[in-house]
Protein backbone atom coordinates (compact mmCIF):
# COMPACT_ATOMS: atom_id res chain seq x y z
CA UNK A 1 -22.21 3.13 -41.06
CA UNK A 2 -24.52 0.88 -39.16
CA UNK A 3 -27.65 -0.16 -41.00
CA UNK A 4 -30.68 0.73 -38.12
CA UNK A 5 -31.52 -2.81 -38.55
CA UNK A 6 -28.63 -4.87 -38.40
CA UNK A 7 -27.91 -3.12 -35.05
CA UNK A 8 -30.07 -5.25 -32.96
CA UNK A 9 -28.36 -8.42 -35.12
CA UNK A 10 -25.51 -7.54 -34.28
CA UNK A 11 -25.88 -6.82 -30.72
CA UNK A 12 -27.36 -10.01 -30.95
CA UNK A 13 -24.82 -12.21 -32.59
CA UNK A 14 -21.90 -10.09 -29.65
CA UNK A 15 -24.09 -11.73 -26.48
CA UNK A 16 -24.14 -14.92 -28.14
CA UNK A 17 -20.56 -14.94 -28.54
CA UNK A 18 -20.19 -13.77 -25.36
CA UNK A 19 -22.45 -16.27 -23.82
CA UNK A 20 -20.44 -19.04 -25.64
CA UNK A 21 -16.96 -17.61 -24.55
CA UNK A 22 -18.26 -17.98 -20.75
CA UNK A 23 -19.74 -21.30 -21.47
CA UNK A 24 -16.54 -22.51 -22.94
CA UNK A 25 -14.94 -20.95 -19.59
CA UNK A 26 -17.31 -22.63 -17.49
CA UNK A 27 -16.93 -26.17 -19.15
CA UNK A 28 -13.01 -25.93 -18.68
CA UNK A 29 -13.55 -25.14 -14.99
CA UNK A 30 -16.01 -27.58 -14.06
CA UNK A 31 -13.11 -29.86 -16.03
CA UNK A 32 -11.18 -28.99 -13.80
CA UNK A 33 -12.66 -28.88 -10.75
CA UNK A 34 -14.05 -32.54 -11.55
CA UNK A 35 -10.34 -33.67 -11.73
CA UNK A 36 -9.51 -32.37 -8.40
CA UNK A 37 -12.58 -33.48 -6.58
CA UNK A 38 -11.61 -36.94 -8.23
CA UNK A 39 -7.61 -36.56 -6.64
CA UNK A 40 -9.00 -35.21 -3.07
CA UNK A 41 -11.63 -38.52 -3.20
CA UNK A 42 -8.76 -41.46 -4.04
CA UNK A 43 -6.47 -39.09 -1.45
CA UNK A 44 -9.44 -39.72 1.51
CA UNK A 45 -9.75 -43.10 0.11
CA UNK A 46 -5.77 -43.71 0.94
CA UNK A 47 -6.09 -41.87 4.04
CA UNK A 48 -8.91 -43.74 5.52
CA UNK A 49 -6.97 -47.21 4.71
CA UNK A 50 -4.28 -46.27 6.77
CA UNK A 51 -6.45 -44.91 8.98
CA UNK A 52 -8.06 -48.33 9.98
CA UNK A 53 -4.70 -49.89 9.75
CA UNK A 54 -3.39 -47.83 12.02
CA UNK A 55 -6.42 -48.09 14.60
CA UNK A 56 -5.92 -52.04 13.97
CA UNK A 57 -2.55 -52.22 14.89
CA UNK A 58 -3.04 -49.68 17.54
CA UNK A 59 -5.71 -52.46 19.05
CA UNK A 60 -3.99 -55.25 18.71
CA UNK A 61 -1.23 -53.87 20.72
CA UNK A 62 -3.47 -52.68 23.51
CA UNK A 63 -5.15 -56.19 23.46
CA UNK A 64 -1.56 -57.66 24.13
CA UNK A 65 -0.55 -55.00 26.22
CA UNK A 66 -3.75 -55.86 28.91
CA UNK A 67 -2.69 -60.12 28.24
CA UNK A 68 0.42 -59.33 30.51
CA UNK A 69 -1.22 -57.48 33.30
């Protein structure tokens, strides 16, 4: 049987694990989520760099395309 007033202690002490459990939880998915925003940012980074090489090469042939008019 419960002891009146270890009940509150121990209602207590369940929260606080609780609260930890969801904390660890949280910490692992902001971990994560971290590590993807880092993978989408180099991916943009690539992207973008072809990007302007693309739009480069794309000028440089218009620029000789309108030299033979």
């Amino acid at each position: 049987m419960i002891n009146t007033d270890e009940e509150p202690f121990q209602l207590l002490e369940s929260r606080v694990l609780d609260l930890l459990e969801l904390a660890n939880k949280l910490s692992n998915e902001n971990r994560a989520l971290r590590s993807e925003q880092k993978k989408w940012s180099i991916e943009r980074s690539e992207l973008t760099k072809k990007n302007e090489l693309a739009k480069a090469k794309l000028e440089k042939l218009l620029t000789r395309l309108k030299g033979m008019r």
